[in-house]
Protein backbone atom coordinates (compact mmCIF):
# COMPACT_ATOMS: atom_id res chain seq x y z
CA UNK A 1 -47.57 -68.03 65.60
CA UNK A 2 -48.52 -64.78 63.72
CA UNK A 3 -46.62 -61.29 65.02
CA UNK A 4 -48.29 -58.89 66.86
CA UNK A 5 -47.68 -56.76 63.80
CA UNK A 6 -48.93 -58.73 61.43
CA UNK A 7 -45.73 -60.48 60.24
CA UNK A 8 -47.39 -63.62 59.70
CA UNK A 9 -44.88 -66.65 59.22
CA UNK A 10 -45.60 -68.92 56.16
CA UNK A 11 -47.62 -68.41 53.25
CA UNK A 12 -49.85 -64.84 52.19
CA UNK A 13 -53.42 -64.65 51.90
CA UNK A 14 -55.18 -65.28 48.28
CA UNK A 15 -58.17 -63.66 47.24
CA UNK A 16 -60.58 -65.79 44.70
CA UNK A 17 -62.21 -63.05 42.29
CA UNK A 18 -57.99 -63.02 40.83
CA UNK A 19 -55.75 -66.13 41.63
CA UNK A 20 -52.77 -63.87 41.03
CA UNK A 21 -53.05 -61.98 44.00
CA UNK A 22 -51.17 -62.40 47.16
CA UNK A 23 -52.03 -60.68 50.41
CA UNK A 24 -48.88 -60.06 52.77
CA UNK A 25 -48.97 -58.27 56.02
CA UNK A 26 -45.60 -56.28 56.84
CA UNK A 27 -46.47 -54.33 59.68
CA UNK A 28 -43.11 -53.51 61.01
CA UNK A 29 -42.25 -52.23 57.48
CA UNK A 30 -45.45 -50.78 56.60
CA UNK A 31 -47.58 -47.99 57.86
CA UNK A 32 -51.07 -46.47 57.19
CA UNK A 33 -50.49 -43.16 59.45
CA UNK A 34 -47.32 -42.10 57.97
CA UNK A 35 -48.99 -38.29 57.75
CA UNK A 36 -48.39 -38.08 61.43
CA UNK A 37 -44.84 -37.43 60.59
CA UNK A 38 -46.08 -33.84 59.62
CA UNK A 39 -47.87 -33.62 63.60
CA UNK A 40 -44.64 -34.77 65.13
CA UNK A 41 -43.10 -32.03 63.22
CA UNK A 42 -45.46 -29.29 64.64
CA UNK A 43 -45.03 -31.02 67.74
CA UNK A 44 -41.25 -30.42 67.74
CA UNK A 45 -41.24 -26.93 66.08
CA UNK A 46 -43.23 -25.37 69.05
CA UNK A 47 -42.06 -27.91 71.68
CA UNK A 48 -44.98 -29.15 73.25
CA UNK A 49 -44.83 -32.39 74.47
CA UNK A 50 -41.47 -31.89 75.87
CA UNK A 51 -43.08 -29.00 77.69
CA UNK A 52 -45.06 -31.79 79.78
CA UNK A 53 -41.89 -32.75 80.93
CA UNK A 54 -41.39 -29.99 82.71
CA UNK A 55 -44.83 -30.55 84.72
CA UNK A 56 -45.52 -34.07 84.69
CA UNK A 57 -44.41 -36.18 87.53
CA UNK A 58 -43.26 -39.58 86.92
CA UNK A 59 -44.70 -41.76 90.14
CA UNK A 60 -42.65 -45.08 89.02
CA UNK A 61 -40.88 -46.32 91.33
CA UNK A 62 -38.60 -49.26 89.59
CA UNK A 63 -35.47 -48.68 87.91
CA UNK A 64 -36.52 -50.94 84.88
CA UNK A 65 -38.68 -48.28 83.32
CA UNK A 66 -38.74 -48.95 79.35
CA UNK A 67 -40.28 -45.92 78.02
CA UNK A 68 -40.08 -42.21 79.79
CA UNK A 69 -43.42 -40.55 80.50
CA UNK A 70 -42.96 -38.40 77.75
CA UNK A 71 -42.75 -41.10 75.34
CA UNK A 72 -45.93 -42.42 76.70
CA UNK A 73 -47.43 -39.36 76.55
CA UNK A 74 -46.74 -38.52 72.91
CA UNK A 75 -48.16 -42.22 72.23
CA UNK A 76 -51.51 -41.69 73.88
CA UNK A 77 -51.69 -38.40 72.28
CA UNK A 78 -50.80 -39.51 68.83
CA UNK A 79 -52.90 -42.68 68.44
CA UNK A 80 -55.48 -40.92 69.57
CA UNK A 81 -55.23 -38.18 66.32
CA UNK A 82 -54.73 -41.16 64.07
CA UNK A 83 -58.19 -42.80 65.88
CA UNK A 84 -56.80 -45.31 67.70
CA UNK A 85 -58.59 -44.32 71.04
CA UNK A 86 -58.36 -47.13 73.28
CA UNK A 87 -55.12 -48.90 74.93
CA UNK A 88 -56.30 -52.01 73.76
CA UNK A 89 -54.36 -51.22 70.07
CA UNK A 90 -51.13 -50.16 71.54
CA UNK A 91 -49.65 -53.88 71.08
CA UNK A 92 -50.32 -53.34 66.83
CA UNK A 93 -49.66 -49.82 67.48
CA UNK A 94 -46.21 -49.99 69.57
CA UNK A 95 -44.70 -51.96 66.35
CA UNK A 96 -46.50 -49.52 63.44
CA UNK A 97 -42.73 -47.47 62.34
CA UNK A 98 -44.70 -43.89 62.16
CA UNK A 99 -45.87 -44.45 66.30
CA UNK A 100 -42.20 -45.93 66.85
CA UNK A 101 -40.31 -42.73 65.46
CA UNK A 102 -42.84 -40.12 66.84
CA UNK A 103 -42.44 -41.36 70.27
CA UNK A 104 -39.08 -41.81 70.12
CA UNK A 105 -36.38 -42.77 72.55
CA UNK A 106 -35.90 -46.63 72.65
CA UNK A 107 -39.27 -47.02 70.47
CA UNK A 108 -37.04 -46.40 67.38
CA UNK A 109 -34.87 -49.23 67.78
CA UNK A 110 -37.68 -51.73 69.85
CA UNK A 111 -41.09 -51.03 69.94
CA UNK A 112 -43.61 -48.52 71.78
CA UNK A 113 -45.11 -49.23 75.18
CA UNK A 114 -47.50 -52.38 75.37
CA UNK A 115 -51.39 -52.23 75.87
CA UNK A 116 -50.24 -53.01 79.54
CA UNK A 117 -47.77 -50.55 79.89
CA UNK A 118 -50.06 -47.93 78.34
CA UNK A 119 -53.01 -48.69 80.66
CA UNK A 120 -51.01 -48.03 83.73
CA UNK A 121 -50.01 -44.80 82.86
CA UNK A 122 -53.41 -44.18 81.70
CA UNK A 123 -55.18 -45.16 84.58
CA UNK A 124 -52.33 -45.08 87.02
CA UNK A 125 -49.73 -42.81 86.71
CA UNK A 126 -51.58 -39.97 85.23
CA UNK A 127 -54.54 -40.18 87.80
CA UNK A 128 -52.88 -38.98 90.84
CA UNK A 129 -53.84 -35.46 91.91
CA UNK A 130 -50.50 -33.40 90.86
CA UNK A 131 -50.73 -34.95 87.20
CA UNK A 132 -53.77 -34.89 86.44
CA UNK A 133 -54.03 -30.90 87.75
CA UNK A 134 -50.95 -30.79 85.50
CA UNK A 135 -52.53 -32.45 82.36
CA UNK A 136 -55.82 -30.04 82.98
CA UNK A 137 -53.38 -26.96 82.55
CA UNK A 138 -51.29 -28.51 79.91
CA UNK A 139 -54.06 -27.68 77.06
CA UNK A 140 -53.73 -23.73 77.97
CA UNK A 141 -50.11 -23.88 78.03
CA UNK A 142 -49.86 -25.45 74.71
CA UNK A 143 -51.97 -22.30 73.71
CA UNK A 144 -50.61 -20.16 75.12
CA UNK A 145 -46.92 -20.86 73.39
CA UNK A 146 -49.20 -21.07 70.30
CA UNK A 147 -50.75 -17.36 70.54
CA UNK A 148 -47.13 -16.15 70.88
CA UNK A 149 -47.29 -16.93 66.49
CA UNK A 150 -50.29 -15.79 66.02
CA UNK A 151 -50.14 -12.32 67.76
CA UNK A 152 -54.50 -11.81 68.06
CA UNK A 153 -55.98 -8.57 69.20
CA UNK A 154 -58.98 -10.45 70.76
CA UNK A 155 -59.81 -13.08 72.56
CA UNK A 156 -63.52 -14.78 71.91
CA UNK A 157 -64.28 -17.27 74.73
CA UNK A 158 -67.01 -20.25 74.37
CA UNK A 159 -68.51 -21.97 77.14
CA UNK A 160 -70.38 -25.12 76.61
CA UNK A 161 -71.73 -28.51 78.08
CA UNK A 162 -72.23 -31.41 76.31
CA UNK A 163 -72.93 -35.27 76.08
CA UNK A 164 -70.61 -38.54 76.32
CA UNK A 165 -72.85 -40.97 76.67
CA UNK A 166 -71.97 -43.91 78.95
CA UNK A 167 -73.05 -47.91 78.69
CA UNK A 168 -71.68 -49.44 81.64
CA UNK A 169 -71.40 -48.60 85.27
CA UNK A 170 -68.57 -46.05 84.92
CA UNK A 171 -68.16 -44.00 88.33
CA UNK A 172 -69.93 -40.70 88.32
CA UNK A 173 -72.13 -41.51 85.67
CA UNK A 174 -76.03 -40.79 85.79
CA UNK A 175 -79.22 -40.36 83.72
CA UNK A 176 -79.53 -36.95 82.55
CA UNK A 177 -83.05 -35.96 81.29
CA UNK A 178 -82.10 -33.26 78.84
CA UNK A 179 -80.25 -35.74 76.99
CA UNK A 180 -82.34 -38.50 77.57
CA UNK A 181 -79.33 -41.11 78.61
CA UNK A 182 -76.94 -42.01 80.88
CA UNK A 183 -73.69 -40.12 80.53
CA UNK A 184 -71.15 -37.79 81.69
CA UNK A 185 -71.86 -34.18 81.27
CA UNK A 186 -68.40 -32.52 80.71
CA UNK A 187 -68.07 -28.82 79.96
CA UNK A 188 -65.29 -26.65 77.83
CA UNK A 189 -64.12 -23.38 76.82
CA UNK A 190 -62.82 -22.73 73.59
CA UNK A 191 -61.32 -19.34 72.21
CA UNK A 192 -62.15 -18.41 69.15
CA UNK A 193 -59.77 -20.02 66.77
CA UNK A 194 -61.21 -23.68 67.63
CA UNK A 195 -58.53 -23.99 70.51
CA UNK A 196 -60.05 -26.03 73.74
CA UNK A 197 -58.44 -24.08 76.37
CA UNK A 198 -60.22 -26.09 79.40
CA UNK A 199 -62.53 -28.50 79.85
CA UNK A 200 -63.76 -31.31 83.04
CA UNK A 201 -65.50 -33.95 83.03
CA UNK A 202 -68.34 -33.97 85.47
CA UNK A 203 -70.98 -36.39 86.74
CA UNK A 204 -74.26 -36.76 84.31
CA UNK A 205 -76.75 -35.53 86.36
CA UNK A 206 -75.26 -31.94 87.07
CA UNK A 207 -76.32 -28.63 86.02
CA UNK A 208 -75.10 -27.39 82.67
CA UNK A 209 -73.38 -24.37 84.41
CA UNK A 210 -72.18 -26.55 87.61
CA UNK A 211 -68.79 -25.62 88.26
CA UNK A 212 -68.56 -22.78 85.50
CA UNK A 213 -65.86 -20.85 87.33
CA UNK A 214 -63.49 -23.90 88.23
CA UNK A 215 -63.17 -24.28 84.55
CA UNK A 216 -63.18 -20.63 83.44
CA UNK A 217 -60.87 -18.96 85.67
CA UNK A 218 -57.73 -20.45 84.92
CA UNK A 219 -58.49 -19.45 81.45
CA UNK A 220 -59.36 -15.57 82.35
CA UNK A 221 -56.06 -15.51 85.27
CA UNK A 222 -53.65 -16.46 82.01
CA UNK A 223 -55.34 -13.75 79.55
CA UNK A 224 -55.66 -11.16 82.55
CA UNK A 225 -53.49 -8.53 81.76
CA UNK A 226 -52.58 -8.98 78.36
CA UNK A 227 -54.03 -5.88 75.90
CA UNK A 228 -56.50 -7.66 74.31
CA UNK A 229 -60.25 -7.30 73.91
CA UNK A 230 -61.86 -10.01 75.78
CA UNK A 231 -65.97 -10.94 75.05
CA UNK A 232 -67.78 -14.03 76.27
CA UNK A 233 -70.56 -15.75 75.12
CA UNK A 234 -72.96 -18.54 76.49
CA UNK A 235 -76.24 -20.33 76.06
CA UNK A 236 -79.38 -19.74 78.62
CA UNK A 237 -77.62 -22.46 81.19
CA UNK A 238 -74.67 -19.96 81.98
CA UNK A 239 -77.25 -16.62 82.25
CA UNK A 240 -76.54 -16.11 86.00
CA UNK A 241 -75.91 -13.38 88.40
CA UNK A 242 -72.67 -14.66 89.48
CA UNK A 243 -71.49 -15.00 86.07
CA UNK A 244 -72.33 -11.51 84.83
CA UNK A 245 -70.64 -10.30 87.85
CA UNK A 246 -67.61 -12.15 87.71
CA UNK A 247 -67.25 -11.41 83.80
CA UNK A 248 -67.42 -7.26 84.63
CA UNK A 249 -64.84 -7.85 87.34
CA UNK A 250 -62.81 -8.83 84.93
CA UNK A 251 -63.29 -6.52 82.22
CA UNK A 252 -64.89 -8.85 79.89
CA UNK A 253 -67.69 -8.22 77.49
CA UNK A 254 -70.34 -10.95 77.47
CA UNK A 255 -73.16 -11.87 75.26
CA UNK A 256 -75.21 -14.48 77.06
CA UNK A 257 -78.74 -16.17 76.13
CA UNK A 258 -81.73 -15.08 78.75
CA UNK A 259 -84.68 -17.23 79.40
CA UNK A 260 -88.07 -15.21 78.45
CA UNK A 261 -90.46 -14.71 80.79
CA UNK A 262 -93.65 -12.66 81.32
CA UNK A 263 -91.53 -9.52 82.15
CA UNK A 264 -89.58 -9.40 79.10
CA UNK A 265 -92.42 -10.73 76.68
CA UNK A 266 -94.34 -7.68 78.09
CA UNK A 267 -91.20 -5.31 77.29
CA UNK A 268 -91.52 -6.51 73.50
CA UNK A 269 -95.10 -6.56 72.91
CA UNK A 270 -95.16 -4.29 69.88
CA UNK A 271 -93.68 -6.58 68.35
CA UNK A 272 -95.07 -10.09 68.96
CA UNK A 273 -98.49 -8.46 67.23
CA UNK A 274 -97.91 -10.30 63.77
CA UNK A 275 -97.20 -8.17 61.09
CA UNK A 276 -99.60 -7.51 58.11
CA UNK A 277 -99.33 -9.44 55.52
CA UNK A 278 -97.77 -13.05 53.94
CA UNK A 279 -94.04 -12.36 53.02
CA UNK A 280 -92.59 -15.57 51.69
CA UNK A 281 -89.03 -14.37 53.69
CA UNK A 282 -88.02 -14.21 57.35
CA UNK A 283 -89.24 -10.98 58.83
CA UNK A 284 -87.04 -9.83 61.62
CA UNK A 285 -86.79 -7.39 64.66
CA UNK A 286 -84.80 -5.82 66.91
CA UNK A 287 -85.14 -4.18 70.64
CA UNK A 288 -82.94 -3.11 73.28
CA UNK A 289 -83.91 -1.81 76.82
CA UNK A 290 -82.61 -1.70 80.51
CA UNK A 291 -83.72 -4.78 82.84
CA UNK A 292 -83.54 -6.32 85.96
CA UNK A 293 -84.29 -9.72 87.60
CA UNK A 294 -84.83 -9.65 91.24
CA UNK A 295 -81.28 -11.89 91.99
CA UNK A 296 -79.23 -8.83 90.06
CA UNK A 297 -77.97 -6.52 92.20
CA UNK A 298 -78.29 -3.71 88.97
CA UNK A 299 -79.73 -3.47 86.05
CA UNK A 300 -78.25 -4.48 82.70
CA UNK A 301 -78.67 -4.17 78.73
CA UNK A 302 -80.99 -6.86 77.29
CA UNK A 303 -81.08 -7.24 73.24
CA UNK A 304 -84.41 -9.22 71.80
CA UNK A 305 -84.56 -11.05 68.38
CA UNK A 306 -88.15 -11.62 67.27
CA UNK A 307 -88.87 -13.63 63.97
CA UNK A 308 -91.58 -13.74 61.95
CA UNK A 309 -91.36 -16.88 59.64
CA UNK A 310 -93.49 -17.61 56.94
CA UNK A 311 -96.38 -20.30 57.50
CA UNK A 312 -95.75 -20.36 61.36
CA UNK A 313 -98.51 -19.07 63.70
CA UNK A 314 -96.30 -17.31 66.08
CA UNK A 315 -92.56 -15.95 66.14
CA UNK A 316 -89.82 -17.50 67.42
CA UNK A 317 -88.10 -15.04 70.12
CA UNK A 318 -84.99 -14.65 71.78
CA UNK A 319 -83.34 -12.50 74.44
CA UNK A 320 -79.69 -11.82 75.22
CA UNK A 321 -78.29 -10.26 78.29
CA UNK A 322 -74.50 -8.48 77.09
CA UNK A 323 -72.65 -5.33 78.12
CA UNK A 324 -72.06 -4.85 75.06
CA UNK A 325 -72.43 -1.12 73.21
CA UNK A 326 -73.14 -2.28 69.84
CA UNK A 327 -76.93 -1.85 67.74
CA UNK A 328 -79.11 -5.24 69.18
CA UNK A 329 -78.79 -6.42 65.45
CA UNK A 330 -74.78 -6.88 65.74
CA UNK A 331 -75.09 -7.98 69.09
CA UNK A 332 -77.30 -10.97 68.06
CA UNK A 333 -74.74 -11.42 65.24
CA UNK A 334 -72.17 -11.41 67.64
CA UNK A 335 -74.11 -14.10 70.20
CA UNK A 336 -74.74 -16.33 66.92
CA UNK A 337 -71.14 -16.61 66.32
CA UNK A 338 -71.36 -19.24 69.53
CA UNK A 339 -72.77 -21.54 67.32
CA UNK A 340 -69.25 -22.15 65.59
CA UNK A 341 -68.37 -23.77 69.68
CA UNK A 342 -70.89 -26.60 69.00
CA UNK A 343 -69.43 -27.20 65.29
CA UNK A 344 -66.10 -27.86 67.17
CA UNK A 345 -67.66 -29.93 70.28
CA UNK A 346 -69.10 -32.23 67.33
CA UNK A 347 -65.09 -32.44 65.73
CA UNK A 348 -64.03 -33.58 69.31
CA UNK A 349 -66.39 -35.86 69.30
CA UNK A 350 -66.41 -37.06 65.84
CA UNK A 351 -62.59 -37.00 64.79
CA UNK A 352 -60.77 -37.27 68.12
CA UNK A 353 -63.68 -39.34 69.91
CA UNK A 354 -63.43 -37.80 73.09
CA UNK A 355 -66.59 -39.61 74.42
CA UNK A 356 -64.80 -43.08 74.44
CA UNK A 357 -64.92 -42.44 78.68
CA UNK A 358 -64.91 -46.22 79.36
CA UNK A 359 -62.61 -46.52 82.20
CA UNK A 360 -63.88 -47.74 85.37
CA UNK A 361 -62.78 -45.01 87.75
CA UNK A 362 -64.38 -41.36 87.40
CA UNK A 363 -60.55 -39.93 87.50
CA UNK A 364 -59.30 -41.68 85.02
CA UNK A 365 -62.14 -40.88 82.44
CA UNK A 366 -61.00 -37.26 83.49
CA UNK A 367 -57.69 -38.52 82.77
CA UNK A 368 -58.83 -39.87 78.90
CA UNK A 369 -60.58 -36.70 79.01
CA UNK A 370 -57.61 -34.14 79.05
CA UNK A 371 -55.88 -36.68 76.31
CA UNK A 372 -58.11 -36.50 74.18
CA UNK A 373 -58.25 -32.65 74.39
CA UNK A 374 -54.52 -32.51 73.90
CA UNK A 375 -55.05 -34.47 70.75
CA UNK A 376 -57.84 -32.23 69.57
CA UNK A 377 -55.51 -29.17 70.46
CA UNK A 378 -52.91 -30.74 68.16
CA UNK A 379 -54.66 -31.24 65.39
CA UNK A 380 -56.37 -27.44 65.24
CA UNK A 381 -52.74 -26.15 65.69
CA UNK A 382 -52.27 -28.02 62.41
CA UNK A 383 -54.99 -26.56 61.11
CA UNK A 384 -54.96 -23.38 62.22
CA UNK A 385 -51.57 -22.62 61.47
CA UNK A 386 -49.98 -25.07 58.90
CA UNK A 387 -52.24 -25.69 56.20
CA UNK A 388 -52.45 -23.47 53.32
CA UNK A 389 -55.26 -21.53 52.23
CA UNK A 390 -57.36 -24.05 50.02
CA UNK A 391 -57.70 -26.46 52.55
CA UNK A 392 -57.35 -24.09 55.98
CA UNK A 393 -61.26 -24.71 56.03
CA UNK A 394 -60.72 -29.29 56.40
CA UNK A 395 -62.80 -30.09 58.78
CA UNK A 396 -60.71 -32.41 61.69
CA UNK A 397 -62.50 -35.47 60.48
CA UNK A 398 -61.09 -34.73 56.53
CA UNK A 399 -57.70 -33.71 58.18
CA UNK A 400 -57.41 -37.74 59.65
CA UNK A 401 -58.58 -39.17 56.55
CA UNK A 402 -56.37 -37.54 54.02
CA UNK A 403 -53.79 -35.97 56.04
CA UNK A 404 -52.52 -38.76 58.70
CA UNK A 405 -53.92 -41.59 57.03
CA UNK A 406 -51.03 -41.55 54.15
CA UNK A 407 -49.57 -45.17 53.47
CA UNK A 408 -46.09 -45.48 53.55
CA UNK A 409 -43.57 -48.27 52.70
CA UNK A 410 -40.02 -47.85 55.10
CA UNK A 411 -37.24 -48.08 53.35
CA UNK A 412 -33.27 -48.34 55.59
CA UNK A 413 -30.53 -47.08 54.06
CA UNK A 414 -27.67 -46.11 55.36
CA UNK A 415 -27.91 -43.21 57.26
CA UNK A 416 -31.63 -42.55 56.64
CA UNK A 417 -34.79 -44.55 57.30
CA UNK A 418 -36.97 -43.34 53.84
CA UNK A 419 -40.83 -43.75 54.59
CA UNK A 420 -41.77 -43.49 50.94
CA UNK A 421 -45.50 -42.24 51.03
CA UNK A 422 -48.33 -42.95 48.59
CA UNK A 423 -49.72 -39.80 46.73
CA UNK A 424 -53.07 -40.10 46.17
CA UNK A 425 -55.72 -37.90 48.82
CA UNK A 426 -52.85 -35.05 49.48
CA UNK A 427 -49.80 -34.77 46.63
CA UNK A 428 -46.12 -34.27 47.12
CA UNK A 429 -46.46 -30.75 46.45
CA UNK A 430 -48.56 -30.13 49.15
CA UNK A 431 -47.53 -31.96 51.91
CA UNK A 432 -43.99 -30.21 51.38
CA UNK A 433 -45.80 -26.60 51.66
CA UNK A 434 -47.69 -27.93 55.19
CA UNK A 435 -43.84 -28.98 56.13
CA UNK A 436 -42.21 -25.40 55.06
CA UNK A 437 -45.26 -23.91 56.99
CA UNK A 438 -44.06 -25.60 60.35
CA UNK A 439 -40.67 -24.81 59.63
CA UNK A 440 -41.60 -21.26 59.93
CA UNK A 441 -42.78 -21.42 62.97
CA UNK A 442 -39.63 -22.73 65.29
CA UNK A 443 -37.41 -19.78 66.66
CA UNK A 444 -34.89 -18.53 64.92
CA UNK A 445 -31.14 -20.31 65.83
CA UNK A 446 -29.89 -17.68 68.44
CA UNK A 447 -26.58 -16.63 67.30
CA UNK A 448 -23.16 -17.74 68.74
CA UNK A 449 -21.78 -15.54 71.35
């Protein structure tokens, strides 16, 4: 009977187009993720998994317990970077050496947690209400040691909704028109180095803005304080009363897309008279003037865009609402900036695959939810603060492909276990500079007394 690894008794595969070929499958010897050694690493140099342990609540009962919560953690996180997003793998994956040494403990000697083990902690352990509040924060706390190394004057936040579409009867999930489908309809904050600082899942058929300040002010009560300028921006779903109220409270700046209507069309209509002319370029406008809707209780700045393109019959306009005290042109710069949010929504989605949601239960989709987010937060630390400068700019997607995915043969020695590492996508040379890079980060050895 062939191992779970692929250590297949007997003899190896052949392959026809060369008879001198032979096929062998060593996966206890062999891995294909051996690049997230070099995550582990970053892991360990800012200590963030073991920071879970510290708020995570382990609801087992028996004294049998194979692998701690922490190890199960770091698994779910981990094959989740290296796209392995479903517990269904974690029987190939609990033998692979790279997952065995990166979650540690007794998985260095044995194996990792089973598909079994790994779906009740999934859907059972992690679910309850203390854990999963605790796994919600977790993300900002892993940011928030993080900011201590990057020392920022300013803090840009994002707020979006988006899509994970659904295809079976998963609780809490509805049609949405917007999107056309049936899905959940979570919603996130990032900052503005890429970081996802909070996010929920929600039922599909919610408003885009439902439950805005749940999310966001856990975010502003960490930040609030701290000398740092503070700005917000959001599409036409967040432009609200509340919001704009609860955002001056707290001493933020905003920049926030307003739907038109009548009122403010009328306020712009020198300019929506097209100009003279065929330009073969963009012709563009600015305005800025006081107004208010009847639900404000004052009135605020409003910044229009108009745009005049060529071979279109009539301009494409926007309006923003901001407190903001910069010309409109800057401040429309500024709002476009949010754009960059839905660039990293798509990474989530693309590299990390955060809209695999396929549990039965609506809480523990939440729970796969805040996993995944942990995983995405992981790999933008990377990123963000490891990389060197000619590749700062890999996209999360290029990071798993040439980054984690590194082959590696494991060699035992003595005293070392040697994972000897094909160089082909990323050389020697610079996977040593990404280590050195981590190793800068960790504290400096406090002295003996």
């Amino acid at each position: 009977m062939d191992d779970a690894t692929g250590e297949a008794e007997g003899m190896g595969l052949r392959v026809a187009f060369d008879r001198r070929l032979k096929l062998e499958f060593h996966g206890a010897t062999v891995t294909s993720d051996a690049g997230l050694l070099a995550f582990r690493e970053l892991d360990d140099a800012l200590g963030l998994t073991e920071m879970a342990a510290e708020v995570l609540a382990d609801t087992r009962t028996g004294r049998n317990g194979r692998h701690s919560l922490i190890a199960q953690l770091r698994q779910s996180v981990f094959g989740r970077l290296a796209g392995y997003e479903d517990v269904n793998d974690a029987d190939r994956l609990g033998r692979d050496p790279a997952m065995r040494w990166i979650v540690g403990g007794r998985a260095v000697t044995e194996h990792a947690a089973s598909t079994s083990q790994m779906g009740r902690f999934e859907t059972g352990a992690m679910t309850s209400t203390p854990n999963l509040t605790a796994l919600a924060d977790l993300s900002g706390r892993w940011i928030d040691r993080v900011q201590t190394r990057r020392r920022g004057t300013a803090l840009v936040l994002d707020i979006d909704s988006s899509v994970s579409p659904t295809y079976g009867t998963q609780e809490g999930t509805a049609y949405n028109g917007h999107f056309a489908c049936t899905c959940y309809h979570p919603l996130f904050v990032f900052n503005q180095d890429g970081d996802l600082e909070r996010c929920a899942l929600r039922p599909g058929n919610v408003h885009s803005a439902h439950g805005w300040r749940e999310v966001l002010d856990p975010v502003v009560a960490r930040y609030r304080g701290q000398a740092l300028r503070r700005l917000l921006r959001g599409d036409a779903a967040f432009a609200l009363p509340d919001v704009y109220e609860y955002l001056e409270a707290e001493g933020f700046r905003y920049a926030i897309r307003l739907p038109a209507n009548q009122v403010l069309q009328n306020r712009i209509a020198h300019l929506l008279t097209r100009p003279v002319g065929r330009p073969h370029y963009v012709r563009r406008f600015y305005a800025s003037f006081r107004y208010q809707a009847q639900s404000w209780s004052r009135p605020r700045r409003v910044v229009a865009k108009v745009e005049w393109h060529p071979g279109e019959l009539y301009p494409r306009v926007g309006f923003i609402v901001t407190n903001l005290h910069r010309p409109a042109k800057k401040v429309v710069a500024v709002y476009n900036g949010r754009g960059t949010a839905e660039q990293w929504i798509k990474e989530g989605k693309n590299a990390v695959k955060w809209t695999r949601l396929s549990c039965t239960t609506f809480r523990a989709n939440a729970v796969r939810l805040q996993l995944h987010a942990l995983a995405y937060n992981l790999a933008n630390f990377l990123r963000t603060l490891a990389l060197p400068g000619e590749v700062e700019r890999w996209s999360l997607t290029t990071l798993r492909e040439k980054v984690m995915k590194i082959g590696a043969k494991v060699v035992a020695h003595g005293r070392y276990l040697v994972f000897q590492m094909a160089e082909v996508a990323v050389p020697r040379e610079l996977f040593g500079r990404i280590l050195d890079r981590i190793g800068r980060l960790r504290p400096p050895d406090l002295a003996p007394c």
